[in-house]
C-alpha atoms as a PDB file:
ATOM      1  CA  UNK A   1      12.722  -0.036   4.393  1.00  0.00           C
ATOM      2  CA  UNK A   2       8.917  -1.207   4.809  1.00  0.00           C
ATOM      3  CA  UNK A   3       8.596  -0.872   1.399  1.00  0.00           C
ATOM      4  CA  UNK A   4      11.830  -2.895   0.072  1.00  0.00           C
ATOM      5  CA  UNK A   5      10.583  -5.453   2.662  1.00  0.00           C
ATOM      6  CA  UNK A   6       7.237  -5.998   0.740  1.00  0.00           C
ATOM      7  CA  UNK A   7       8.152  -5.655  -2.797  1.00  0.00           C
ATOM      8  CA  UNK A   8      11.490  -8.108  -1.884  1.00  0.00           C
ATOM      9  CA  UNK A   9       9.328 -10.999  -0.062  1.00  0.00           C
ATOM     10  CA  UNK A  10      10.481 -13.497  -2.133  1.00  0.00           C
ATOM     11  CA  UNK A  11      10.088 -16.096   0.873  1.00  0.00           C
ATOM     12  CA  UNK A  12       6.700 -15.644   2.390  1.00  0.00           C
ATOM     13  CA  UNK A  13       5.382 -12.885  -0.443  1.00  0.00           C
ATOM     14  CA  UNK A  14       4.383 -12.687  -3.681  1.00  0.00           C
ATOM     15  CA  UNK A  15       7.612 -11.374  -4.947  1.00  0.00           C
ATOM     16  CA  UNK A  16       9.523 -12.930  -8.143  1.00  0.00           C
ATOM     17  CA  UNK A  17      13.349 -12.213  -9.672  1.00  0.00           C
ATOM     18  CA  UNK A  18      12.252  -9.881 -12.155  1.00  0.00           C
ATOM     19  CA  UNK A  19      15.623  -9.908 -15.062  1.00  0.00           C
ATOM     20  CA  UNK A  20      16.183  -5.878 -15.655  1.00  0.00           C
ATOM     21  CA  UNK A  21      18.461  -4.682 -18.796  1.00  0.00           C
ATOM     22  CA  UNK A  22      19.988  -1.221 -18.734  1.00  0.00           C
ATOM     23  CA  UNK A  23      20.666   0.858 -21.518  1.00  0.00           C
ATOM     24  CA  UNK A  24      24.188  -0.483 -21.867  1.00  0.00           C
ATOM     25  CA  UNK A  25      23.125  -3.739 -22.114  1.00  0.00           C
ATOM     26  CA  UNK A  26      23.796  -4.653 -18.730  1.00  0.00           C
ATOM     27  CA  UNK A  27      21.317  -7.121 -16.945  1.00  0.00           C
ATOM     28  CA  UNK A  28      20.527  -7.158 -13.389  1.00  0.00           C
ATOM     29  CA  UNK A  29      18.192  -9.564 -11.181  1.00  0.00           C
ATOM     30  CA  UNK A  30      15.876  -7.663  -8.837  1.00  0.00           C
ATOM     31  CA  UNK A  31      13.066  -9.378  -6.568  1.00  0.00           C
ATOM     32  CA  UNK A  32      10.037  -7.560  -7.183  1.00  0.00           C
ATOM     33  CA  UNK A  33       6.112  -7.648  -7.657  1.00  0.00           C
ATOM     34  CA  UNK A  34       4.483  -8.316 -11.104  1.00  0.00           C
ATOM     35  CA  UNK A  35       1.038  -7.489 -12.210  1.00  0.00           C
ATOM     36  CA  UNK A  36      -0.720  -9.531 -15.485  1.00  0.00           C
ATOM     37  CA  UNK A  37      -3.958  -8.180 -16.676  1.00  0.00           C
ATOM     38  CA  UNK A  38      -5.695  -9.867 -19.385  1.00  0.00           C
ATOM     39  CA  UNK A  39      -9.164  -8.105 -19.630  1.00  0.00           C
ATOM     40  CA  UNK A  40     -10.222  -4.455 -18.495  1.00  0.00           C
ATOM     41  CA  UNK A  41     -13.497  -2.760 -18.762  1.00  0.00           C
ATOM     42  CA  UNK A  42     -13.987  -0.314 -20.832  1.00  0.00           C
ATOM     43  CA  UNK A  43     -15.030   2.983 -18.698  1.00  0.00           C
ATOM     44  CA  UNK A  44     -17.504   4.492 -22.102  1.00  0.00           C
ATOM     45  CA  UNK A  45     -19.243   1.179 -22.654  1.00  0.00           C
ATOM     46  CA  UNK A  46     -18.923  -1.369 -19.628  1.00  0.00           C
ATOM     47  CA  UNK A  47     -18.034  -3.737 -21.731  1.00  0.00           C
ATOM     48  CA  UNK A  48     -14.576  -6.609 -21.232  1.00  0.00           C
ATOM     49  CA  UNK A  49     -12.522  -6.014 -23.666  1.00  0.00           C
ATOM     50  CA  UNK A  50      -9.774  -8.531 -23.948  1.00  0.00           C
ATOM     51  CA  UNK A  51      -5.757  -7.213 -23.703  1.00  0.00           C
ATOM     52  CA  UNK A  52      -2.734  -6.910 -22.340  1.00  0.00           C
ATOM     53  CA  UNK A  53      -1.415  -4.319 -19.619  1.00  0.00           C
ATOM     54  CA  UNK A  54       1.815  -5.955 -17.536  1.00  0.00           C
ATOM     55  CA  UNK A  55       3.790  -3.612 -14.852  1.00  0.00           C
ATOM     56  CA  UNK A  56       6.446  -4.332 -12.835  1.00  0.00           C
ATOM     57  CA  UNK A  57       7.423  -2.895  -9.030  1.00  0.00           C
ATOM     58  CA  UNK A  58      10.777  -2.838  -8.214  1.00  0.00           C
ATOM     59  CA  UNK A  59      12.444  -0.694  -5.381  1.00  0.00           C
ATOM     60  CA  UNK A  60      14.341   2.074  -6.669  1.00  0.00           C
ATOM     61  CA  UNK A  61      17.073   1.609  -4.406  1.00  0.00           C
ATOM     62  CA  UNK A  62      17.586  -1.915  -5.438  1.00  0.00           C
ATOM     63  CA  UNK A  63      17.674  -1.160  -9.056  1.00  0.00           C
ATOM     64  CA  UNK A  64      19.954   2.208  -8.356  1.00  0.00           C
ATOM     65  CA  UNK A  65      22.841  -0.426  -6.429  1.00  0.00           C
ATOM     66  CA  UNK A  66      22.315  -2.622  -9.272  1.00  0.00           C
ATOM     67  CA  UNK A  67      23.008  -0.387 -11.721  1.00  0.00           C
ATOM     68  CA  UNK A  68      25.646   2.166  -9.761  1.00  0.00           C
ATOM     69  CA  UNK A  69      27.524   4.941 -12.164  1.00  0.00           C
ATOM     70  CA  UNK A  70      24.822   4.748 -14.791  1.00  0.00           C
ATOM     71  CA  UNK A  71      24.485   8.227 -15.622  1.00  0.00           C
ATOM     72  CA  UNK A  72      20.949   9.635 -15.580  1.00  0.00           C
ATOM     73  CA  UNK A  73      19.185  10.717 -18.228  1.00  0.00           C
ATOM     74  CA  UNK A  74      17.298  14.141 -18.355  1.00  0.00           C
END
């Protein structure tokens, strides 16, 4: 439970309620971490290069209660 402790710090972390949609439609709020990156370099030329690359962490037991009896896909 280390884990679900860290990415579910909303108090004294860095974690945020993260709104997650199923399939279904169905929406869930999950506390979680959040990554925004607006520049990278690129690895063939060293140069910035302006963009966009946002990910999300979320513990997958969170979002598994959240979402019981969805079936999985395969």
């Amino acid at each position: 439970m280390d884990l679900a402790n860290i990415v579910e710090d909303t108090d004294r972390g860095f974690a945020l309620d993260i709104i997650v949609t199923n399939p279904t439609g169905k929406t869930a709020t999950i506390a979680g971490l959040s990554a925004d990156i607006g520049r990278v370099i690129d690895v063939d030329t060293g140069q910035t290069v302006s963009g966009q690359y946002v990910s999300v962490t979320l513990c997958i037991l969170f979002l598994s209660k959240a979402f019981a009896g969805l079936s999985k896909s395969r």
